[in-house]
N, C-alpha and C. Protein backbone atom coordinates (compact mmCIF):
# COMPACT_ATOMS: atom_id res chain seq x y z
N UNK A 1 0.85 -1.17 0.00
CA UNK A 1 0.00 0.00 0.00
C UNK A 1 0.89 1.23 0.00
N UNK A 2 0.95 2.14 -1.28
CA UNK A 2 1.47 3.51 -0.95
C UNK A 2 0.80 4.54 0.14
N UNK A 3 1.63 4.77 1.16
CA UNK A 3 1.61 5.86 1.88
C UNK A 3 2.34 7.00 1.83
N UNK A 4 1.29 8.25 1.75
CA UNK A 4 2.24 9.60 1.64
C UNK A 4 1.29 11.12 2.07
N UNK A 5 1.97 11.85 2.63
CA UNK A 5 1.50 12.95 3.40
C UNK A 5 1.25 14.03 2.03
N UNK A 6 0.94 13.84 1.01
CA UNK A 6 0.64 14.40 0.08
C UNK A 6 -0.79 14.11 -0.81
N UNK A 7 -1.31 15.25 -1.27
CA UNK A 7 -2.66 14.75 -1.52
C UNK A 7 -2.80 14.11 -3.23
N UNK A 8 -1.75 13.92 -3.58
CA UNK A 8 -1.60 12.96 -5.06
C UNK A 8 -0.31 12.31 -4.93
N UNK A 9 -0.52 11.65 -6.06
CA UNK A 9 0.50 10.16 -6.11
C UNK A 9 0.84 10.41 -7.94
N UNK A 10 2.45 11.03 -7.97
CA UNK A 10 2.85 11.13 -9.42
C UNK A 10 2.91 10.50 -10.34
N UNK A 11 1.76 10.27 -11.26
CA UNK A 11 1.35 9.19 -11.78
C UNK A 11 0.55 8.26 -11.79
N UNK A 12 -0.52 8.23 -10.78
CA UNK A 12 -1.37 7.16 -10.64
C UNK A 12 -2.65 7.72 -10.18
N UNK A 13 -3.04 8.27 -10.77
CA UNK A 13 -4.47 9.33 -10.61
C UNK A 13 -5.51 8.53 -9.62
N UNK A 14 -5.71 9.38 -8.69
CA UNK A 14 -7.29 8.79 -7.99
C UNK A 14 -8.52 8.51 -8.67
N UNK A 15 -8.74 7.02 -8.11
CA UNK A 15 -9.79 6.30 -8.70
C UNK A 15 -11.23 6.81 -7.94
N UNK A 16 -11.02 6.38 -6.95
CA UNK A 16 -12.01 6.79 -6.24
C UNK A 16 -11.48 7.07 -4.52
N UNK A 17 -12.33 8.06 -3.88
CA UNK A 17 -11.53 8.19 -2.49
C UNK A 17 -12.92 7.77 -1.70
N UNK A 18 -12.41 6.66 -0.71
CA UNK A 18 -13.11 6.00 0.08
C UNK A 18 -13.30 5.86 1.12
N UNK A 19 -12.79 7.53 1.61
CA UNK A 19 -13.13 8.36 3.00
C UNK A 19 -12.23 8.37 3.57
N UNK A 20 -11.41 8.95 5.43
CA UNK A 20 -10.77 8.78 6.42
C UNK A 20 -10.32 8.12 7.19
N UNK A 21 -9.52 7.98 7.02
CA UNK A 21 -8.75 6.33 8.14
C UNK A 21 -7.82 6.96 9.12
N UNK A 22 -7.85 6.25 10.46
CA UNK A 22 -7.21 7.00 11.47
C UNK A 22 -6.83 5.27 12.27
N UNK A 23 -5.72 6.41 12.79
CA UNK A 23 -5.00 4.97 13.63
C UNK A 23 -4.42 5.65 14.98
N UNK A 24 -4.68 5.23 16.32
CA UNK A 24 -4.19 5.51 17.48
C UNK A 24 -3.61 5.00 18.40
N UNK A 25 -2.64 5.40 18.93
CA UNK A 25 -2.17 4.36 19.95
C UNK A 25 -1.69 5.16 21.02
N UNK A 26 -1.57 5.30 22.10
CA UNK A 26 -1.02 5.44 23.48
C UNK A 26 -0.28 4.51 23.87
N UNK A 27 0.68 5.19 24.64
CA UNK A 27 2.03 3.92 24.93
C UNK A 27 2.53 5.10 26.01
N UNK A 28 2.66 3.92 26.93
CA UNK A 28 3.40 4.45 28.62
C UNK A 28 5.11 4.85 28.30
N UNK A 29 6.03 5.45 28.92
CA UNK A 29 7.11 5.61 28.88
C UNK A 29 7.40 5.18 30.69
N UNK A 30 8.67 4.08 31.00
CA UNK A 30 8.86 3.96 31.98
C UNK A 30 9.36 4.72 33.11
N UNK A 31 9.47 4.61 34.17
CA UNK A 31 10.33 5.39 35.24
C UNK A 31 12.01 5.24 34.45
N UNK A 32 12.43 3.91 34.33
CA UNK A 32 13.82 4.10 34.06
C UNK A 32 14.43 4.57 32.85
N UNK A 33 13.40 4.52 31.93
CA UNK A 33 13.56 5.42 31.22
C UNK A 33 13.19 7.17 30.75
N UNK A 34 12.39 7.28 31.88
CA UNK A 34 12.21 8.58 32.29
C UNK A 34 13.35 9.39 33.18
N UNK A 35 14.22 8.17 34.32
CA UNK A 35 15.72 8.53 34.25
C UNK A 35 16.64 8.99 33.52
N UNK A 36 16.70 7.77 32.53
CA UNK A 36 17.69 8.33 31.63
C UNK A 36 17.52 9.54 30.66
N UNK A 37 16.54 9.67 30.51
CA UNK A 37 16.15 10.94 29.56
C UNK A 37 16.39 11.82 30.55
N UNK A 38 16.15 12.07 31.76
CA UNK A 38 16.26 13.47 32.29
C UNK A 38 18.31 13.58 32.95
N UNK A 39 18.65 12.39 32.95
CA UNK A 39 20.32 12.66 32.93
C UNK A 39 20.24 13.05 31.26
N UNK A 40 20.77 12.76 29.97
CA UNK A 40 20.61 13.39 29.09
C UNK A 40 19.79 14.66 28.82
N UNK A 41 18.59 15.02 29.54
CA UNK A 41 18.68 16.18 29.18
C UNK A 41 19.44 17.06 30.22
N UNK A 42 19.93 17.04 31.56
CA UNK A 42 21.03 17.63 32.03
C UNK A 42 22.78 17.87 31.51
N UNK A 43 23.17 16.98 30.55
CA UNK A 43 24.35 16.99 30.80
C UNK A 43 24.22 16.89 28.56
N UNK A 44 22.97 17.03 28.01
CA UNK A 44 22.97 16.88 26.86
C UNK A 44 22.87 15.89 25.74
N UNK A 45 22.53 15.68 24.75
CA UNK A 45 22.73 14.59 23.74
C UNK A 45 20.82 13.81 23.58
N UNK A 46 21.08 13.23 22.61
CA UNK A 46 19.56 12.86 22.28
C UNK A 46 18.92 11.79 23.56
N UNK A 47 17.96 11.24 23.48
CA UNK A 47 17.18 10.50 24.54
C UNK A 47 16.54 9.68 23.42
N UNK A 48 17.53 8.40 23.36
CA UNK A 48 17.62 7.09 22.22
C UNK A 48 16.12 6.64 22.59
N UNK A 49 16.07 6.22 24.04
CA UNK A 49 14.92 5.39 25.10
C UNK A 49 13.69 6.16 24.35
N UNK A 50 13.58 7.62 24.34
CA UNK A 50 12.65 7.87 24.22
C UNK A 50 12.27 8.13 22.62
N UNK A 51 13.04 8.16 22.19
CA UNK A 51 12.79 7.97 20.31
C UNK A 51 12.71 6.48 19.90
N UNK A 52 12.87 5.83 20.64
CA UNK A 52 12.66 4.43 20.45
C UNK A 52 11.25 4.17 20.52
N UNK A 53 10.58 4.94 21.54
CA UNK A 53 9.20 4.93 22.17
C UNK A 53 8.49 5.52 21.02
N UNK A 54 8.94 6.71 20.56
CA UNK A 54 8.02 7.51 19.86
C UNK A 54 8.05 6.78 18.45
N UNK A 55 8.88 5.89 17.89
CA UNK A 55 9.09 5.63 16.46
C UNK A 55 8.09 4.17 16.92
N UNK A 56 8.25 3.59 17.72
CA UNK A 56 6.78 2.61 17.49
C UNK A 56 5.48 2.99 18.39
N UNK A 57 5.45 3.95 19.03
CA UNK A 57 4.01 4.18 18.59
C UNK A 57 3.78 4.97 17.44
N UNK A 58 4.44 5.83 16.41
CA UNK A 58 4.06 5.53 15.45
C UNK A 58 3.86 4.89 13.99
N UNK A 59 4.42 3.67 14.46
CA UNK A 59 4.82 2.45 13.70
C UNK A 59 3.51 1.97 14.13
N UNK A 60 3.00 2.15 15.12
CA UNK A 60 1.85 0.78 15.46
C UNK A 60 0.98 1.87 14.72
N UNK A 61 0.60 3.26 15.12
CA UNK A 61 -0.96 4.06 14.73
C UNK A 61 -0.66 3.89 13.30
N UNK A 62 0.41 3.65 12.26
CA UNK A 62 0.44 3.92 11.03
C UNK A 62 -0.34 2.13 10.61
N UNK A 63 0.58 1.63 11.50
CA UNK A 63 -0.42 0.23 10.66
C UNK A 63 -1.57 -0.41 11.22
N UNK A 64 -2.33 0.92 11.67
CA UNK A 64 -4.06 0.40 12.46
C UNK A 64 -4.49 1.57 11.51
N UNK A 65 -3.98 2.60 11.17
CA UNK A 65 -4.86 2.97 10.12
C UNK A 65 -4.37 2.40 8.67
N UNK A 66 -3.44 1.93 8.69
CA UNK A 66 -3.13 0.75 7.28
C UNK A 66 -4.13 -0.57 6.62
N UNK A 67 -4.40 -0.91 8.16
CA UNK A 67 -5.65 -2.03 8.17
C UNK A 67 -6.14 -1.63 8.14
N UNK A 68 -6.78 -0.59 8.31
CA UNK A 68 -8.18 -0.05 8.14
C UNK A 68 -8.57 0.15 6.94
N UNK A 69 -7.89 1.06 6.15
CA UNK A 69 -7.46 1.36 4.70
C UNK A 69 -7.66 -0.48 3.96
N UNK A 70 -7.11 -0.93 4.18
CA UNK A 70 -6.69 -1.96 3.57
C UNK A 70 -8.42 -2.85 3.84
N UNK A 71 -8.87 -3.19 4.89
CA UNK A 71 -10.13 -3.36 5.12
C UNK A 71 -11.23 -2.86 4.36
N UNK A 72 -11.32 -1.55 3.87
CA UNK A 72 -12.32 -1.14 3.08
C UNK A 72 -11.83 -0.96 1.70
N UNK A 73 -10.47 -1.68 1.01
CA UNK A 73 -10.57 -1.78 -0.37
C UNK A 73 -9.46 -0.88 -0.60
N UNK A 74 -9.13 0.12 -0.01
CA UNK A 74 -7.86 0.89 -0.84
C UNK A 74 -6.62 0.65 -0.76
N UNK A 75 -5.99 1.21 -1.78
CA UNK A 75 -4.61 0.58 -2.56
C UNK A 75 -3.64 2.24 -1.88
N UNK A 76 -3.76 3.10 -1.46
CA UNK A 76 -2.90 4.16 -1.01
C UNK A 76 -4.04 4.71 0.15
N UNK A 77 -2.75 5.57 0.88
CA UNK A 77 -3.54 6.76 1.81
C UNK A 77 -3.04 7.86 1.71
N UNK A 78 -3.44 9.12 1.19
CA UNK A 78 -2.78 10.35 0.98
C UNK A 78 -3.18 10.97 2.23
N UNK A 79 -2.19 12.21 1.81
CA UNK A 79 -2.80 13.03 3.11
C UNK A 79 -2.50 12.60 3.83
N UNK A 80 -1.68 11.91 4.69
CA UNK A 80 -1.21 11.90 6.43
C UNK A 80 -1.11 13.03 6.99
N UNK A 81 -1.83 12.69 8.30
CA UNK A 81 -1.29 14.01 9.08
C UNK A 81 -0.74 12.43 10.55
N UNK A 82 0.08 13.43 11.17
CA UNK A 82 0.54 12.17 12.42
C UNK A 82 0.90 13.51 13.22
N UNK A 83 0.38 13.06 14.34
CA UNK A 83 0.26 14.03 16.05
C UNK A 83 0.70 13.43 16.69
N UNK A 84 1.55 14.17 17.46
CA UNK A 84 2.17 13.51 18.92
C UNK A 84 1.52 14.65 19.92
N UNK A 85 1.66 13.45 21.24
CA UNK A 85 0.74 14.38 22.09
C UNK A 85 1.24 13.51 24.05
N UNK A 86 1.59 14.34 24.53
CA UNK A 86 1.67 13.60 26.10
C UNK A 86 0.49 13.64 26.72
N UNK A 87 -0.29 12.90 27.51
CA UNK A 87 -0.98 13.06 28.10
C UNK A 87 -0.51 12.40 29.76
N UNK A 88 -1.50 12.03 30.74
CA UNK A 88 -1.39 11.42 31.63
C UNK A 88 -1.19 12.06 32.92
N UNK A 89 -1.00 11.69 34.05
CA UNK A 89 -0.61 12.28 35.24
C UNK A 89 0.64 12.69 35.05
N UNK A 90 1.39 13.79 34.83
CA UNK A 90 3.15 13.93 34.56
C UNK A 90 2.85 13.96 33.20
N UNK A 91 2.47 14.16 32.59
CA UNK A 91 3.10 13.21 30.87
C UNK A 91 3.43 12.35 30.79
N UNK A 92 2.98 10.84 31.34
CA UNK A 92 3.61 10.21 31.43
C UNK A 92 3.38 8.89 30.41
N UNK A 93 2.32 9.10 29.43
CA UNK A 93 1.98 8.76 28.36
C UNK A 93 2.00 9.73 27.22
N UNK A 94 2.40 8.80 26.14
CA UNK A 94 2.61 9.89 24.27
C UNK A 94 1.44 8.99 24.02
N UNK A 95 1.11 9.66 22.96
CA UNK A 95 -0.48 9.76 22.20
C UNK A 95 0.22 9.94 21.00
N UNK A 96 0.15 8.67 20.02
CA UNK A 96 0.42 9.21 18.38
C UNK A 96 -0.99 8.78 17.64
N UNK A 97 -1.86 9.74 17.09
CA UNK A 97 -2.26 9.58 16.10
C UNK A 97 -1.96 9.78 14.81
N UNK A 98 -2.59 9.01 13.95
CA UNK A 98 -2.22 9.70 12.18
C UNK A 98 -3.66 9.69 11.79
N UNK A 99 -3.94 10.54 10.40
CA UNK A 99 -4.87 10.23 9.89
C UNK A 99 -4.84 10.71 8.03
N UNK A 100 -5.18 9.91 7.28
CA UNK A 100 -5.14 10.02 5.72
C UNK A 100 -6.45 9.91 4.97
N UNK A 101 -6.94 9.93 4.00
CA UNK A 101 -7.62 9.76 2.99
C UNK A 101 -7.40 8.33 2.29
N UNK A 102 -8.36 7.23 2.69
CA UNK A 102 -7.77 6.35 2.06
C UNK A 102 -8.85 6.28 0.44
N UNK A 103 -7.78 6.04 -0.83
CA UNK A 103 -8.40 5.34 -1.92
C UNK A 103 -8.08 4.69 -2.90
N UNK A 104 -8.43 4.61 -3.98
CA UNK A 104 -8.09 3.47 -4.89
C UNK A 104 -7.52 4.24 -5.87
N UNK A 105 -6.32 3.56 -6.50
CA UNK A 105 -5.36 4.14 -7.76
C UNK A 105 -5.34 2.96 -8.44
């Protein structure tokens, strides 16, 4: 299935568009890795732990709105949009949604 944050596909004209597909997921971040991120952000340098976190939850919301897409017949999803978002007591949960246009090429 082509995916792309753009509302055409170069070359393969929309057949038909077969509405909105969205995919969500929430995912906890631990205490010990809520450690290590806050020594890195004292003393500097990226927070691996926590880009590790953020690249599969949105690895998982991309392929629950993939199935979804894929469930009602379409071959691409244009248009992505993908949100990150903390919620929780502390922040202690990220919130990734995405959402596209799924249709047929």
């Amino acid at each position: 299935m082509l995916l792309t944050t753009t509302s055409t596909i170069e070359g393969h004209p929309v057949r038909e568009y077969l509405g909105v597909v969205t995919g969500e997921t929430i995912i906890g971040a631990n205490f010990v890795k809520d450690f290590f991120a806050s020594i890195r952000d004292f003393v500097g340098g990226r927070s691996g732990s926590y880009e590790k976190v953020l690249r599969e939850a949105k690895d998982t919301a991309m392929a629950e709105m993939e199935e979804r897409a894929r469930g009602i017949g379409a071959s691409a999803i244009i248009g992505i949009d993908i949100d990150y978002e903390t919620i929780g007591q502390g922040n202690s949960m990220i919130m990734v949604t995405c959402s596209g246009t799924a249709v047929r090429i």
